[in-house]
N, C-alpha and C. Protein backbone atom coordinates (compact mmCIF):
# COMPACT_ATOMS: atom_id res chain seq x y z
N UNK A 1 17.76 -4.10 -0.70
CA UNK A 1 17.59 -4.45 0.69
C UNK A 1 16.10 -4.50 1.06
N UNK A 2 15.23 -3.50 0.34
CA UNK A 2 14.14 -3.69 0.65
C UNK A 2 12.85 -5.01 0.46
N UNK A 3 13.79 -4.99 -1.13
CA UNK A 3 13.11 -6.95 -1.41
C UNK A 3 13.58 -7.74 -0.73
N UNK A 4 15.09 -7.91 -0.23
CA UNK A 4 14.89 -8.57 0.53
C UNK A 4 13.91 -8.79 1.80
N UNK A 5 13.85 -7.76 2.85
CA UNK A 5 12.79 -7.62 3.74
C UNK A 5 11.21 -8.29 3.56
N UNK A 6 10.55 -7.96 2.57
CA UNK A 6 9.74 -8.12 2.05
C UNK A 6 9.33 -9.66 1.41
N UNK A 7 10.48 -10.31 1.09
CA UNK A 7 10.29 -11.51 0.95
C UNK A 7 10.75 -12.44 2.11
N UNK A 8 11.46 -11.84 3.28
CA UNK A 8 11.48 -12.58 4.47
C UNK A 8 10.64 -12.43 5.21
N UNK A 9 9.83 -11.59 5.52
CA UNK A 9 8.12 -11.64 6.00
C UNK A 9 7.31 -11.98 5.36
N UNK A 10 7.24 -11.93 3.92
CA UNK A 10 5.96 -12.49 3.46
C UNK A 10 6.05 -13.96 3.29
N UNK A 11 7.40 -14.48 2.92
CA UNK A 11 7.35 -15.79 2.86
C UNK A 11 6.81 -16.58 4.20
N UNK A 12 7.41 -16.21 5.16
CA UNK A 12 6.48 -17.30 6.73
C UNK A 12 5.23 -17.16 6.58
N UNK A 13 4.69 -15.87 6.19
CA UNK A 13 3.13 -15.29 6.64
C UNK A 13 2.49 -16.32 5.36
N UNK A 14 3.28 -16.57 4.20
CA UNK A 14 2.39 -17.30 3.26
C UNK A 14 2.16 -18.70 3.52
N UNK A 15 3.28 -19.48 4.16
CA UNK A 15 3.53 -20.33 4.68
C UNK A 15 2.51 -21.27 5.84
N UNK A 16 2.52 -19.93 6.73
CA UNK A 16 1.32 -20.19 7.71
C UNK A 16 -0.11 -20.00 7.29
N UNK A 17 -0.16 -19.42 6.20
CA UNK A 17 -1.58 -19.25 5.77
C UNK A 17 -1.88 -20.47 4.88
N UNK A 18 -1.12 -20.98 4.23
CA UNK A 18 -1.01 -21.75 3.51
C UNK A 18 -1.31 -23.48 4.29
N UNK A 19 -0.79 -23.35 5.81
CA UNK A 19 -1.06 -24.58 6.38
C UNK A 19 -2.52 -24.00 6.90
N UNK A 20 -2.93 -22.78 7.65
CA UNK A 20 -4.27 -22.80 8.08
C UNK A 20 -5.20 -23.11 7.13
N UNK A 21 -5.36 -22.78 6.17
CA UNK A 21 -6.29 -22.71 5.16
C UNK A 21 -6.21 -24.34 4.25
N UNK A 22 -5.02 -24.81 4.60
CA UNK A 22 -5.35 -26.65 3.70
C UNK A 22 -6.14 -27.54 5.09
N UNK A 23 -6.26 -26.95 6.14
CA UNK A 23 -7.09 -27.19 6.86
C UNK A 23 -8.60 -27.19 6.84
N UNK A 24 -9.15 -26.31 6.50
CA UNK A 24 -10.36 -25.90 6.45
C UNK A 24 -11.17 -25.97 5.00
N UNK A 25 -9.66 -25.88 3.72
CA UNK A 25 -10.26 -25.91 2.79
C UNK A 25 -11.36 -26.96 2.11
N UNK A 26 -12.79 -26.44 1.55
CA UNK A 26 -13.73 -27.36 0.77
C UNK A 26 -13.59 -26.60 -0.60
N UNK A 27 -13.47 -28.41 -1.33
CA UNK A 27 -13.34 -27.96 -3.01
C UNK A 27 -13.77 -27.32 -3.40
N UNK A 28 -15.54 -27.57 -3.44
CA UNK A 28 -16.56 -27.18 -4.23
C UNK A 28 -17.37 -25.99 -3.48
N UNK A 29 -17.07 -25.06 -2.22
CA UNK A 29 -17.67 -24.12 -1.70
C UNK A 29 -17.18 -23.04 -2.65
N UNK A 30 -18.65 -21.88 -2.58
CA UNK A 30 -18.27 -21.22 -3.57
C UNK A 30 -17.61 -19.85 -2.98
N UNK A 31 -16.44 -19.92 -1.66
CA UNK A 31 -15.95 -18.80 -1.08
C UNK A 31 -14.54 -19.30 -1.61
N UNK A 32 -14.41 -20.80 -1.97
CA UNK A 32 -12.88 -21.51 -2.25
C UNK A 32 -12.72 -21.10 -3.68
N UNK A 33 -13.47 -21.12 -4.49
CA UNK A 33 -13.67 -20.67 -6.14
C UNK A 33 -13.62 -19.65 -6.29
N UNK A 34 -13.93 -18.89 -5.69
CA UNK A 34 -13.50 -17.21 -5.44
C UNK A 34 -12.32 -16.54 -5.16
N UNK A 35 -12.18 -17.10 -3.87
CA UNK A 35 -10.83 -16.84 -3.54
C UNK A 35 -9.64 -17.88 -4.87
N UNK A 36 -9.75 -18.83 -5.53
CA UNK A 36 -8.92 -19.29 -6.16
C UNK A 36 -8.67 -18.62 -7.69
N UNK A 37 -10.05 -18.07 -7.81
CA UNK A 37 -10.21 -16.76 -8.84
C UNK A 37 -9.52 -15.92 -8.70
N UNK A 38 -9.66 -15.62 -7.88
CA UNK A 38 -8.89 -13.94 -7.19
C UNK A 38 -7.02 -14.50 -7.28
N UNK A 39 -7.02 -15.63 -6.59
CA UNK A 39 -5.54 -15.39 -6.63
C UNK A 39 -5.10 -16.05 -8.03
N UNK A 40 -5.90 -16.64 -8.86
CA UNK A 40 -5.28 -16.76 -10.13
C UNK A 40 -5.36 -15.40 -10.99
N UNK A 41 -6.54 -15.07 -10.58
CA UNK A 41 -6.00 -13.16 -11.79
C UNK A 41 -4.88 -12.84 -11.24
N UNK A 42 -4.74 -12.23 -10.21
CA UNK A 42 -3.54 -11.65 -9.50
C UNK A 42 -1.91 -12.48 -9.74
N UNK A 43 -1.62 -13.96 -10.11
CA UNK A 43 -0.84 -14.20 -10.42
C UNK A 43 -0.71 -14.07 -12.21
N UNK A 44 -1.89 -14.18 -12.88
CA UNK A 44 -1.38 -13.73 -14.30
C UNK A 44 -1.48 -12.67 -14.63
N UNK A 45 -1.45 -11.48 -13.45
CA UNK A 45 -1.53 -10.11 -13.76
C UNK A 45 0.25 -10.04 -13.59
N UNK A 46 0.67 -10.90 -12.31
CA UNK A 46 2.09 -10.35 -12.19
C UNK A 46 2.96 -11.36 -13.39
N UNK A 47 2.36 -12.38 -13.52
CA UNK A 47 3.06 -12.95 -15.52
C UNK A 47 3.55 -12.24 -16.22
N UNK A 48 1.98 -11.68 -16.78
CA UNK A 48 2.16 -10.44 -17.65
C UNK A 48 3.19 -9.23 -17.57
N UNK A 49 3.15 -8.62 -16.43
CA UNK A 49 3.96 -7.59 -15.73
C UNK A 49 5.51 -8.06 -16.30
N UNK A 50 5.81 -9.24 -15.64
CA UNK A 50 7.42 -9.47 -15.72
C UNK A 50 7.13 -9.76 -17.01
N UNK A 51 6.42 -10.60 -18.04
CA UNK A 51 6.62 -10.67 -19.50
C UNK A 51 6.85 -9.46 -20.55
N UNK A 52 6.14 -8.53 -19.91
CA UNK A 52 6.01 -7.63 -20.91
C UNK A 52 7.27 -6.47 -20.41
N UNK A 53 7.19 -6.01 -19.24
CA UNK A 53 8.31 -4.84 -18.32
C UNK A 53 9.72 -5.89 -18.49
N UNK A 54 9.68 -6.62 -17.74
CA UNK A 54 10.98 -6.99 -17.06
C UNK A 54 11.97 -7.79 -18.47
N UNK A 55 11.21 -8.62 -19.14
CA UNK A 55 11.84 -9.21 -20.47
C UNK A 55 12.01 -8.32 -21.25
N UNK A 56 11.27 -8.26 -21.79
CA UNK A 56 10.49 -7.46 -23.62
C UNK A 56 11.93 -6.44 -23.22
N UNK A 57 11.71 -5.53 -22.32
CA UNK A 57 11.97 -4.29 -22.25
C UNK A 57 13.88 -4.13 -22.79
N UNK A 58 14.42 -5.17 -22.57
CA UNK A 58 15.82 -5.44 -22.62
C UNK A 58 16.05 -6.06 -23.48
N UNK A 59 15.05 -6.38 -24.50
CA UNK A 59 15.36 -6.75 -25.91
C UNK A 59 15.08 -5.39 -27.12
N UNK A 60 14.44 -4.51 -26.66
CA UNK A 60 13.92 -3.24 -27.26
C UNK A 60 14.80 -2.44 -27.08
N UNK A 61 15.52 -2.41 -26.17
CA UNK A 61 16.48 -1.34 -25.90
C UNK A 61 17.90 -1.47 -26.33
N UNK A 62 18.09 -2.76 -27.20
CA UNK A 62 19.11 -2.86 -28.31
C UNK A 62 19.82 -1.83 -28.96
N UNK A 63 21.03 -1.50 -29.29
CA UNK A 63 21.17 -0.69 -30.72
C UNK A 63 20.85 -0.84 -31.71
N UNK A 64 20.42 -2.32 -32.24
CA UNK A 64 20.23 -2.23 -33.27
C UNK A 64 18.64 -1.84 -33.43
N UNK A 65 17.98 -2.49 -32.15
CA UNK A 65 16.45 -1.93 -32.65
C UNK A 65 16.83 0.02 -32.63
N UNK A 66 17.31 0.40 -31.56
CA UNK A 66 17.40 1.84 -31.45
C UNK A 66 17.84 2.52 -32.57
N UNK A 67 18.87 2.09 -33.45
CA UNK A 67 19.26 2.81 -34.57
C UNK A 67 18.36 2.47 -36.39
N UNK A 68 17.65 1.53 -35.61
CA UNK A 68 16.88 1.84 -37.16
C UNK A 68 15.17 2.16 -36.83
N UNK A 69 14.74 3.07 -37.90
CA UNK A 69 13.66 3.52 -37.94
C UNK A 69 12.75 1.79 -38.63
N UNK A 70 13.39 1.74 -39.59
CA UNK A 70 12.09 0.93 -40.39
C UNK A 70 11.62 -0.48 -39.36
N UNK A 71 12.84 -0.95 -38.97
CA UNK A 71 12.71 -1.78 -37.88
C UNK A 71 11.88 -1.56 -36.83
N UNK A 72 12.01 -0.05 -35.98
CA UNK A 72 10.60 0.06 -35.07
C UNK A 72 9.51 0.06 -35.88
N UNK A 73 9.09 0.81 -37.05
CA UNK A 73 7.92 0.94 -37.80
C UNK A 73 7.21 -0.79 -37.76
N UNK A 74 7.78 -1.62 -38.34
CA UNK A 74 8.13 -3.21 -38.42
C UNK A 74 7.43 -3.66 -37.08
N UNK A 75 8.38 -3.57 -35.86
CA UNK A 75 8.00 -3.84 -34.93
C UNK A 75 6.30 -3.45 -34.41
N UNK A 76 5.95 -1.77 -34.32
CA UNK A 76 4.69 -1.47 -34.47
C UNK A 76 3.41 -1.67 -35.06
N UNK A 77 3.35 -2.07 -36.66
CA UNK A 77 2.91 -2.84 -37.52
C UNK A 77 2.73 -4.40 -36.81
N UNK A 78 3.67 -4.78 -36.29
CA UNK A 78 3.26 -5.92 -35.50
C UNK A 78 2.44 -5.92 -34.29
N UNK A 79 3.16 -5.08 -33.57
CA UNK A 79 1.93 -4.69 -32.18
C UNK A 79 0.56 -4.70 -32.47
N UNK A 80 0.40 -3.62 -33.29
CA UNK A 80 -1.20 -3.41 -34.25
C UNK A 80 -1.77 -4.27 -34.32
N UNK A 81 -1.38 -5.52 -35.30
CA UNK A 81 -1.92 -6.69 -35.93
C UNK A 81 -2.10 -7.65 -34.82
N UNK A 82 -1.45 -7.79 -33.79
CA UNK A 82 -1.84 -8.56 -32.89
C UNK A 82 -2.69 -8.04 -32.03
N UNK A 83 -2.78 -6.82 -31.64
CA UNK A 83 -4.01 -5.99 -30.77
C UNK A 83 -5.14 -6.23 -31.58
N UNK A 84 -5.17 -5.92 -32.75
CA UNK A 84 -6.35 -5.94 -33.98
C UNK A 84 -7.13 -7.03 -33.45
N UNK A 85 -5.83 -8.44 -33.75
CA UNK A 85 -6.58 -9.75 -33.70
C UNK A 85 -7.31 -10.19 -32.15
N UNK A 86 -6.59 -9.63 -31.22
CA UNK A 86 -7.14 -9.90 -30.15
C UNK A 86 -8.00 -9.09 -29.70
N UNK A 87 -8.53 -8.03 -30.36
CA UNK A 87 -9.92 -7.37 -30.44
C UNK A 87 -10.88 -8.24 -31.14
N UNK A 88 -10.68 -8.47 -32.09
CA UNK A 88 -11.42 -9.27 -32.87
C UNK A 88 -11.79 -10.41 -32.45
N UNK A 89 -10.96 -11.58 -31.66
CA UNK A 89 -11.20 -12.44 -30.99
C UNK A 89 -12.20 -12.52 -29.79
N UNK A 90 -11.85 -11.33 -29.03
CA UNK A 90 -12.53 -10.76 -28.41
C UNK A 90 -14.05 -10.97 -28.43
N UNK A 91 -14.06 -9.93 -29.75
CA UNK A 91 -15.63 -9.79 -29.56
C UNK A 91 -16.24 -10.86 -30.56
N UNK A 92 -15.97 -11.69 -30.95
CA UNK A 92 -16.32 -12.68 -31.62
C UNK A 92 -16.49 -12.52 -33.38
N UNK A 93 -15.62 -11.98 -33.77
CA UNK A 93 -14.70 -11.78 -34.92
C UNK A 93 -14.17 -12.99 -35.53
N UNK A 94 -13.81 -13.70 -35.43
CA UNK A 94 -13.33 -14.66 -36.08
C UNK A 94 -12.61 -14.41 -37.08
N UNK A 95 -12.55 -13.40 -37.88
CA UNK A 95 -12.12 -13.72 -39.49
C UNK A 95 -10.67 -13.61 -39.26
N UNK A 96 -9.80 -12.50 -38.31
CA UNK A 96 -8.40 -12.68 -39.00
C UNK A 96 -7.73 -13.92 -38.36
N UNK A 97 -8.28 -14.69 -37.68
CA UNK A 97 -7.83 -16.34 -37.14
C UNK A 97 -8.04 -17.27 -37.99
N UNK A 98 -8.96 -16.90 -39.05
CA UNK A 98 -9.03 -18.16 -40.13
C UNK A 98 -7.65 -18.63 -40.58
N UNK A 99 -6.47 -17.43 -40.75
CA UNK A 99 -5.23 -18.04 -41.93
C UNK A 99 -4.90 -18.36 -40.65
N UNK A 100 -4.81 -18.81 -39.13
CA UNK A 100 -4.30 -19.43 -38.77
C UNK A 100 -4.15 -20.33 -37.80
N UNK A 101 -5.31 -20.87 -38.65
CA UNK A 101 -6.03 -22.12 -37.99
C UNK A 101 -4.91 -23.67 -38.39
């Protein structure tokens, strides 16, 4: 009940902000690039959120992942290797992206 609420006020309020602001908006000012910054982190922060919580989470919580050990080990070993690589990418590492180029 409470999402509901919450999405029946915020939706008008976005609505109306949404017509004031295609009013006034300039492309290339650098308060419009900012603000379009800001609300693009904030939407691939909430991506992430539902990708990783709301999906992932209900495929992990399987029996079959739950009843085997080597399978989580498996799974972890994978986590690793992809954190690894995206450290590495990161900081300008390059090497474990070569095999997969």
């Amino acid at each position: 009940m409470v999402m509901v609420f919450f999405f029946v006020v915020t939706t008008p309020f976005g609505i109306a902000l949404g017509i004031v602001l295609s009013n006034t908006y300039k492309e290339n000012s650098p308060i419009s690039l900012i603000s379009i910054g800001l609300l693009n982190a904030s939407l691939v922060r909430l991506l992430i959120y539902m990708a990783l919580i709301d999906l992932l989470v209900v495929d992990f919580m399987g029996q079959k992942l739950q009843g085997g050990i080597r399978l989580q080990l498996k799974l972890m070993l994978l986590f690793f290797l992809v954190l690894v690589a995206c450290l590495f990418r990161q900081n300008g590492l390059e090497i474990f992206f070569f095999f997969f180029k």
